[in-house]
N, C-alpha and C. Protein backbone atom coordinates (compact mmCIF):
# COMPACT_ATOMS: atom_id res chain seq x y z
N UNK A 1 -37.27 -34.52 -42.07
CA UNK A 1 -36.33 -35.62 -42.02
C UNK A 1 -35.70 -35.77 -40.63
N UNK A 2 -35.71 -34.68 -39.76
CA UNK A 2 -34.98 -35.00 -38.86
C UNK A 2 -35.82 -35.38 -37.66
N UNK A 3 -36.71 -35.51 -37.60
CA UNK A 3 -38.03 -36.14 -36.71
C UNK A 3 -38.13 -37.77 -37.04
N UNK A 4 -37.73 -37.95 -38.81
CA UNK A 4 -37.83 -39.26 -38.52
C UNK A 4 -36.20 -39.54 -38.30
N UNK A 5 -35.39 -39.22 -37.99
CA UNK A 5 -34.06 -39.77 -37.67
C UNK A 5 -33.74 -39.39 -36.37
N UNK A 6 -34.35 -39.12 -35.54
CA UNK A 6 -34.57 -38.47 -34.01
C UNK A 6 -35.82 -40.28 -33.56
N UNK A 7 -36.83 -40.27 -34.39
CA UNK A 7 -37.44 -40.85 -33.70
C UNK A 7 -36.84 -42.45 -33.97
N UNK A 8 -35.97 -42.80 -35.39
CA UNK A 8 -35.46 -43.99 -35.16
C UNK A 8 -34.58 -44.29 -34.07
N UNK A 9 -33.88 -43.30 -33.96
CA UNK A 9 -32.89 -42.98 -32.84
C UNK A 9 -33.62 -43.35 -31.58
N UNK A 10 -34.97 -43.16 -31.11
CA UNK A 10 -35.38 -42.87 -30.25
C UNK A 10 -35.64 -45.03 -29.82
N UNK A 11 -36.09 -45.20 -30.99
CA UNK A 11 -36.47 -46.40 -30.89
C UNK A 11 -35.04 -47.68 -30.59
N UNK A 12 -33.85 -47.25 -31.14
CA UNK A 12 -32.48 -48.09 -31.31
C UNK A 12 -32.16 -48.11 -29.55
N UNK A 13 -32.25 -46.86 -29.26
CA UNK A 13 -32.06 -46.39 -27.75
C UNK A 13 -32.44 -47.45 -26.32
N UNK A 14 -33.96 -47.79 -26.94
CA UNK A 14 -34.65 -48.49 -25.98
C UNK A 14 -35.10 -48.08 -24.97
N UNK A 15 -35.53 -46.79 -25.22
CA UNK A 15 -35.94 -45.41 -23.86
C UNK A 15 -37.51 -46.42 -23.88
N UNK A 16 -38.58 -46.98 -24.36
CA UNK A 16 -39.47 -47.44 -24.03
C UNK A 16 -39.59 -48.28 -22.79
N UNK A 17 -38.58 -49.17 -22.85
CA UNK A 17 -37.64 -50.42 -21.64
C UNK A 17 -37.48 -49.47 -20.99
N UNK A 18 -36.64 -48.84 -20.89
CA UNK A 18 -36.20 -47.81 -19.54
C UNK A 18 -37.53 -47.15 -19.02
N UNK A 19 -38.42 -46.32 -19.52
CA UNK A 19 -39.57 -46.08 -19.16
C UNK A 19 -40.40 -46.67 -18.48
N UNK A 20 -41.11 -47.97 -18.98
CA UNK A 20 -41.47 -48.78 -18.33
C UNK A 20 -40.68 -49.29 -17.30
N UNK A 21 -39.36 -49.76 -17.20
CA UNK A 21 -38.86 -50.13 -15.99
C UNK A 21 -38.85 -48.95 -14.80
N UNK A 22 -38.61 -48.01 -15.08
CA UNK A 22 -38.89 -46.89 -13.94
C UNK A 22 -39.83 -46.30 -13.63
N UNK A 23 -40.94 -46.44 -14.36
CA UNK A 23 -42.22 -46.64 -14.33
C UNK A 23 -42.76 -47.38 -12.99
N UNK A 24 -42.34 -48.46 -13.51
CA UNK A 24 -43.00 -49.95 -12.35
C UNK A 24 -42.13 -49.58 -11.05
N UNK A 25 -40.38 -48.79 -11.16
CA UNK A 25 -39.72 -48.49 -10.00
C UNK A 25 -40.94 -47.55 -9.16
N UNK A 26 -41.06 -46.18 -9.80
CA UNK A 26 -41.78 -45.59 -8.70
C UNK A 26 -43.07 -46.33 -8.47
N UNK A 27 -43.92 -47.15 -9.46
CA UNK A 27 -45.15 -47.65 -8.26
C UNK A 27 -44.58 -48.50 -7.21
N UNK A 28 -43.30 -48.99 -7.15
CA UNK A 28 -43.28 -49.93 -6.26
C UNK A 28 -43.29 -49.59 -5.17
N UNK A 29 -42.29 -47.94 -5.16
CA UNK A 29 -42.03 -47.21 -3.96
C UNK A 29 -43.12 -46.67 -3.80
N UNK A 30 -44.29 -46.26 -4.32
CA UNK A 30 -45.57 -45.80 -3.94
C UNK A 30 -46.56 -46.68 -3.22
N UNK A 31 -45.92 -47.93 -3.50
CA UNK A 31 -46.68 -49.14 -2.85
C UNK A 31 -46.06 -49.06 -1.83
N UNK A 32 -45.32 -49.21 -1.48
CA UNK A 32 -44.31 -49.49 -0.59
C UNK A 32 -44.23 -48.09 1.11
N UNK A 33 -45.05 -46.96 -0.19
CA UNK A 33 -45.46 -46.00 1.33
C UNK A 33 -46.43 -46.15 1.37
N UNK A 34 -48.04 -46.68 0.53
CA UNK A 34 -49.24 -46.79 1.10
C UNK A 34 -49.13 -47.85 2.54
N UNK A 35 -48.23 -48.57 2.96
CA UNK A 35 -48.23 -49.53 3.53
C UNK A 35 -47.58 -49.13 4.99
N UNK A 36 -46.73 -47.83 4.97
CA UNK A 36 -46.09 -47.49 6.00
C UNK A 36 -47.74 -47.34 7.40
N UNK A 37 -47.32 -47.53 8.42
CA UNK A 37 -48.08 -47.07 9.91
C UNK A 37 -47.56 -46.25 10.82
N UNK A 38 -47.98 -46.91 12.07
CA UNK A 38 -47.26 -45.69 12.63
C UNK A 38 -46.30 -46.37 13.51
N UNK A 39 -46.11 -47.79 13.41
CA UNK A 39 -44.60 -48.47 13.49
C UNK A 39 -43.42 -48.79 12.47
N UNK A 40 -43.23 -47.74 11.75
CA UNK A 40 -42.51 -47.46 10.19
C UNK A 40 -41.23 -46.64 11.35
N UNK A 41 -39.86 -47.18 10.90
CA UNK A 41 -38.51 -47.06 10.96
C UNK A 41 -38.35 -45.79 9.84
N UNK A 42 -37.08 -45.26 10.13
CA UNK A 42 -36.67 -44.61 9.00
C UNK A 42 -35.77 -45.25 8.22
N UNK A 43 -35.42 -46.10 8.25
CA UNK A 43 -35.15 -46.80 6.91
C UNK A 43 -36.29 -47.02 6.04
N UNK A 44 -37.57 -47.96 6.79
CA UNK A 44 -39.28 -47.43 5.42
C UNK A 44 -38.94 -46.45 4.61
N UNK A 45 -38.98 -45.15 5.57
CA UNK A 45 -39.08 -43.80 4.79
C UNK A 45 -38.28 -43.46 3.81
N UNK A 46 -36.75 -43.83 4.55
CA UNK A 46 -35.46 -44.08 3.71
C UNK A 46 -35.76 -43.87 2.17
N UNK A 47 -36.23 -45.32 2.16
CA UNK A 47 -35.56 -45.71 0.62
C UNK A 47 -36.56 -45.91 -0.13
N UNK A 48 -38.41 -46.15 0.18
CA UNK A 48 -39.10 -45.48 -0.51
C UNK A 48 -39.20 -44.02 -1.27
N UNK A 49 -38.41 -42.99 0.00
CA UNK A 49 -38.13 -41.77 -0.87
C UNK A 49 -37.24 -41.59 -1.57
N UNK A 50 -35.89 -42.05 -1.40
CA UNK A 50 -34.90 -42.61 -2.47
C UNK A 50 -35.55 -42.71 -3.66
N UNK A 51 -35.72 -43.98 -3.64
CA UNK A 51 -36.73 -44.74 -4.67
C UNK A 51 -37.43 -43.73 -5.70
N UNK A 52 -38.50 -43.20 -5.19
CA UNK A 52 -39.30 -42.72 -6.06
C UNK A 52 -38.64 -41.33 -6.15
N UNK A 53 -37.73 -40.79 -5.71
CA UNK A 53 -37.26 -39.75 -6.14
C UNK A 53 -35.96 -40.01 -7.51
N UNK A 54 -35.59 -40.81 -7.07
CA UNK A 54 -34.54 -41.34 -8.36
C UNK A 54 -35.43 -41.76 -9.69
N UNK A 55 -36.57 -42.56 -9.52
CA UNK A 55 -37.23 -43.04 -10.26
C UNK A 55 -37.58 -41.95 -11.00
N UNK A 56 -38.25 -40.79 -10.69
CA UNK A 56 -38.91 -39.68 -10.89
C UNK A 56 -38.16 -38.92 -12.12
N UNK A 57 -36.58 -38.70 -11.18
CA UNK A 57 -35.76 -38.14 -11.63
C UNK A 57 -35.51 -38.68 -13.05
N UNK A 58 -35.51 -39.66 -13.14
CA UNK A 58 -34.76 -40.64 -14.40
C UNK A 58 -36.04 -40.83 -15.45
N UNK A 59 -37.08 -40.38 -14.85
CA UNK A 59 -38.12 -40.82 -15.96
C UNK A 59 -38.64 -39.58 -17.17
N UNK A 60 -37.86 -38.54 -16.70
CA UNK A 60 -38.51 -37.21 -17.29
C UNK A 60 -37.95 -37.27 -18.85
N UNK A 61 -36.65 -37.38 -18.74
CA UNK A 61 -35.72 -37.36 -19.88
C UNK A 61 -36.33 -38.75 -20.87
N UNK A 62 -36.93 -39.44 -20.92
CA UNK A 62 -37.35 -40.33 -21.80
C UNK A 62 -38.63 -40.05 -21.55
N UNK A 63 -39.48 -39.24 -20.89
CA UNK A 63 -40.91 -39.30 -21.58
C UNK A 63 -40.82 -37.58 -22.24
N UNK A 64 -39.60 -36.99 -22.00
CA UNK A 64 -39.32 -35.65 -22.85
C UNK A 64 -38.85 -36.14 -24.54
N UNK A 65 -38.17 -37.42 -24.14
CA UNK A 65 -37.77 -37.94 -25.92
C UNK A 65 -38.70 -38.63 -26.42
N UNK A 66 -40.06 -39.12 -25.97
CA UNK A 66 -41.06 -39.72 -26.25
C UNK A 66 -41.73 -38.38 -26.82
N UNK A 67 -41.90 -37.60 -25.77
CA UNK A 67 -43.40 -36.44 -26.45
C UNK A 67 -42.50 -35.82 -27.61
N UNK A 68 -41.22 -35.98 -27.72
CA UNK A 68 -40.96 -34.91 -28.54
C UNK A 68 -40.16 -35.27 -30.22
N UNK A 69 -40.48 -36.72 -29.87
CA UNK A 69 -39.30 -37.61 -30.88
C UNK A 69 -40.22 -37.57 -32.17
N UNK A 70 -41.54 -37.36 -32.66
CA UNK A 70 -42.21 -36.72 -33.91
C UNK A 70 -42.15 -35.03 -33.76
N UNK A 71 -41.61 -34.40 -33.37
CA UNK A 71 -42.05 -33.19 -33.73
C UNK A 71 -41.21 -32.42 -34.56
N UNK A 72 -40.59 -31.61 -35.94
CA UNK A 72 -39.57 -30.98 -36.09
C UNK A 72 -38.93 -30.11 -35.01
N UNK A 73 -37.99 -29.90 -35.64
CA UNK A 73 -37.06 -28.97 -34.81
C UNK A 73 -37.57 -27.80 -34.39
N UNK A 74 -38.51 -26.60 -35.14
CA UNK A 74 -38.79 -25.60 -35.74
C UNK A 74 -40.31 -25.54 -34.25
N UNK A 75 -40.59 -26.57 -33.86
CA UNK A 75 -41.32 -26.59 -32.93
C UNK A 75 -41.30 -27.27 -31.55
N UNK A 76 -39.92 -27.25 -31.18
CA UNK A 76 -39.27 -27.71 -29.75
C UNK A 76 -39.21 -26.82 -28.96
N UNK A 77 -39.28 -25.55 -29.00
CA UNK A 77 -39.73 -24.13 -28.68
C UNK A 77 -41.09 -24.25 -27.55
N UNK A 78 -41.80 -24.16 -28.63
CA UNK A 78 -43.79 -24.00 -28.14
C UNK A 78 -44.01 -25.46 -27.02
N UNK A 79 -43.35 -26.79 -27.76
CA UNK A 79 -43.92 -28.05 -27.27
C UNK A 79 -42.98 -28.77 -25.59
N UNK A 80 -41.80 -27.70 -25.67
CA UNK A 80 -41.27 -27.63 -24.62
C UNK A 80 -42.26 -26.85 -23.32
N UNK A 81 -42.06 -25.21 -23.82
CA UNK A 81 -43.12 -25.11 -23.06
C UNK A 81 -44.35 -25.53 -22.31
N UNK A 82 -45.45 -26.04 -23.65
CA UNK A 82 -46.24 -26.74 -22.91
C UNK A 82 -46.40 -28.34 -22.41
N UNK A 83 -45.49 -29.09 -22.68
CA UNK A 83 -45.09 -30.07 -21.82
C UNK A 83 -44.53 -29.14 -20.53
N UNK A 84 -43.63 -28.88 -20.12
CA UNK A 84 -43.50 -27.95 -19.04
C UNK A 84 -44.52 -27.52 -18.35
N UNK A 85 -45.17 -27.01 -18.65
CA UNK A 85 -46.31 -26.46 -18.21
C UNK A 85 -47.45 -27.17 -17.68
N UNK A 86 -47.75 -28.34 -18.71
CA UNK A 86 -48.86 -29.48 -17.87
C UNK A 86 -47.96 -30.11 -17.34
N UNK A 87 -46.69 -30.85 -17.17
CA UNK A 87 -46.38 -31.54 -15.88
C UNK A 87 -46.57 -30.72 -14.66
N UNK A 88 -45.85 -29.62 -14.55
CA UNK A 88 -46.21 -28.54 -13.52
C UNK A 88 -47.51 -28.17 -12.93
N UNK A 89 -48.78 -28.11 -13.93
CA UNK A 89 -49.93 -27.75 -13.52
C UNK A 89 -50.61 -29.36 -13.07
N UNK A 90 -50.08 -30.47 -13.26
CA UNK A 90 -50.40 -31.78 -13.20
C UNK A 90 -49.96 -31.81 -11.27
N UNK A 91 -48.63 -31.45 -11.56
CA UNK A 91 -47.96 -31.90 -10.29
C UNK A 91 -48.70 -30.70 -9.16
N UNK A 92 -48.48 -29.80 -9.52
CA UNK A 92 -49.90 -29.00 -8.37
C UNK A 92 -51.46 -29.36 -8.16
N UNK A 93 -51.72 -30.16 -9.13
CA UNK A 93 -53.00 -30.36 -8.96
C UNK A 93 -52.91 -31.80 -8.03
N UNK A 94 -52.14 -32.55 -8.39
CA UNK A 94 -51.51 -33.62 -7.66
C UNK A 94 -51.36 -33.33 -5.43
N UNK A 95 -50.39 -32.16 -5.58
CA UNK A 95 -49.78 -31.81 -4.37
C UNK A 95 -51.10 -31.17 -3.26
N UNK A 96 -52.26 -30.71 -4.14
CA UNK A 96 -53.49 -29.90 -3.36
C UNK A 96 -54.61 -31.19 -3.40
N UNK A 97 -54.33 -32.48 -4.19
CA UNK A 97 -55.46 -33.10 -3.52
C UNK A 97 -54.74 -34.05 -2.55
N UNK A 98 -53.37 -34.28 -2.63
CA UNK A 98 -53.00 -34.99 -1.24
C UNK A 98 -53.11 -34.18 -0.21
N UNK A 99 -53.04 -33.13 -0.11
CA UNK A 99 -53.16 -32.29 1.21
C UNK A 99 -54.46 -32.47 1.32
N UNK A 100 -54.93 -32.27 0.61
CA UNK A 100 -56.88 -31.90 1.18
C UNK A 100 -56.88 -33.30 1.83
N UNK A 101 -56.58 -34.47 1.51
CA UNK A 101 -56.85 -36.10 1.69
C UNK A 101 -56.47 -36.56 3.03
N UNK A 102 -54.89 -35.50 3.31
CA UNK A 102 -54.52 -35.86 4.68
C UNK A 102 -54.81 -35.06 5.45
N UNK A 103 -55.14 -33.83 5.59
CA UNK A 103 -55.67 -32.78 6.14
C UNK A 103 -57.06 -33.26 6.57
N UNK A 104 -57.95 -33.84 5.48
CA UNK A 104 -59.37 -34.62 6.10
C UNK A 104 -59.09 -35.77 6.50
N UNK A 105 -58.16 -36.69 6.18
CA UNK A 105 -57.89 -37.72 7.02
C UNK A 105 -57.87 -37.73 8.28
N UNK A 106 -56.51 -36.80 8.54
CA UNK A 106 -56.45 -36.52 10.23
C UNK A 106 -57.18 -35.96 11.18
N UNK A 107 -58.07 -34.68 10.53
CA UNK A 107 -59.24 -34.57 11.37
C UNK A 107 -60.34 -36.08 11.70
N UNK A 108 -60.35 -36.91 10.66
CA UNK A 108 -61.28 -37.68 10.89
C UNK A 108 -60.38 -38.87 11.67
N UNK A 109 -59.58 -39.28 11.79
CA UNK A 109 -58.55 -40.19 12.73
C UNK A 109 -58.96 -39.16 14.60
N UNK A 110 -58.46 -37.92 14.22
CA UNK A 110 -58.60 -37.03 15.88
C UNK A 110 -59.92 -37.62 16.29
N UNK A 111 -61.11 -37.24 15.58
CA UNK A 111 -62.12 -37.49 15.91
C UNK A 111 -62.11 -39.14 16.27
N UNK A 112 -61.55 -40.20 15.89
CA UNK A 112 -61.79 -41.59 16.34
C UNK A 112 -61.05 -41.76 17.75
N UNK A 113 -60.32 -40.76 17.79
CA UNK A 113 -59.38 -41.06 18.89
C UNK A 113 -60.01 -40.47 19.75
N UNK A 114 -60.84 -39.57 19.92
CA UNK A 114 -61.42 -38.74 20.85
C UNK A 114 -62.55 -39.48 21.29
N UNK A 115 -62.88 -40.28 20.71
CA UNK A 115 -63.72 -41.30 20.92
C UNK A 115 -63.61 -42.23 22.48
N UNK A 116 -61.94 -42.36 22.62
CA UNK A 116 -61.41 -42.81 23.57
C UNK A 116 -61.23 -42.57 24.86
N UNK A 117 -61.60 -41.19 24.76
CA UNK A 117 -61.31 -40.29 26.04
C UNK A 117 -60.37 -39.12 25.33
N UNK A 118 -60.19 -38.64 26.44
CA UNK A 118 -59.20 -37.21 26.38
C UNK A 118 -57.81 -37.83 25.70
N UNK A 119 -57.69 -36.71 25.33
CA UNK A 119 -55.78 -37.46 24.58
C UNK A 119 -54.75 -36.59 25.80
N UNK A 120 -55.33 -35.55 25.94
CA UNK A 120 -54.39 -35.00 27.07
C UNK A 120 -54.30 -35.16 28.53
N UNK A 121 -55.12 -36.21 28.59
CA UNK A 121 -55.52 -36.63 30.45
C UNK A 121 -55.77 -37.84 30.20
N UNK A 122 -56.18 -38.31 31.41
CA UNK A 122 -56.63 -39.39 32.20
C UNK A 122 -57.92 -40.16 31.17
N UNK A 123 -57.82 -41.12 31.06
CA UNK A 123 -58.98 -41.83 29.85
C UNK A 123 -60.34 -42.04 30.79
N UNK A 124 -61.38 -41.65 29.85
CA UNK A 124 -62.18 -41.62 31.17
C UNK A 124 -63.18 -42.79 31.58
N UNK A 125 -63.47 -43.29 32.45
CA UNK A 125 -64.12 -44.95 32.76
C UNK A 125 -65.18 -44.54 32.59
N UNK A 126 -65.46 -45.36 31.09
CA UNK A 126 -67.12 -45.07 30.40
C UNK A 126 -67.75 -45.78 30.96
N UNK A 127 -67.55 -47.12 32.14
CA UNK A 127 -68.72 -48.23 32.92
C UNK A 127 -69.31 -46.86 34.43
N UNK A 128 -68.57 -45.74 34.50
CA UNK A 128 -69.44 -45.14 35.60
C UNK A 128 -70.21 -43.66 35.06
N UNK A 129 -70.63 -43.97 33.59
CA UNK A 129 -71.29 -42.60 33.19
C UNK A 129 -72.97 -43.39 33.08
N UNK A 130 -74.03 -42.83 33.43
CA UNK A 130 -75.21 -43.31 33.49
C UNK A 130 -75.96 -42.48 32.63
């Protein structure tokens, strides 16, 4: 009984609306840094990270009353845990393929730039190499 009076609750609330609205908040700010260059202010940085950090913040607690608004009481224990556990193993798996992405990015950017000449000297005049 108390799963279904948790989950009407859940529904009167309107945590779905809120979800989705902070939802669409952090893609915006995720949009909003695919777009940064390398003439980006710190205000860009600002308030995209704002953004998706508030967003972030605010979204846990309604997708914690979502996963958990059918379950009895008697098993908020175990289902805590492993919600816990795959966001965590989600968010590391997350954090090691952006590194690998920019880590190969930037080697492959060095390499275009090297293309140019030396980065630490004098650029070198490719019309007198034969």
């Amino acid at each position: 009984m108390a799963s279904t009076t948790s989950h009407a609750a859940w529904r009167r609330s309107g945590v779905s609306g809120n979800c989705a609205y902070w939802s669409m908040t952090i893609s915006d700010a995720g949009l909003g840094m695919a777009q940064l260059d390398m003439n980006m202010t710190l205000w860009d940085v600002a308030w995209t990270n704002c953004l998706q950090g508030f967003g972030t913040g605010i979204i846990f607690v309604p997708a914690t009353m979502i996963a958990f608004s059918s379950l009895p009481n008697r098993d908020f224990a175990e289902a805590s845990a492993v919600f816990h556990k795959l966001r965590n193993m989600g968010s590391s798996i997350f954090i090691s393929i952006s590194v690998t992405l920019m880590v190969t990015s930037t080697a492959a950017n060095y390499a275009g730039f090297t293309e140019f000449g030396c980065l630490s000297g004098p650029v070198a005049d490719t019309n007198s190499i034969t």
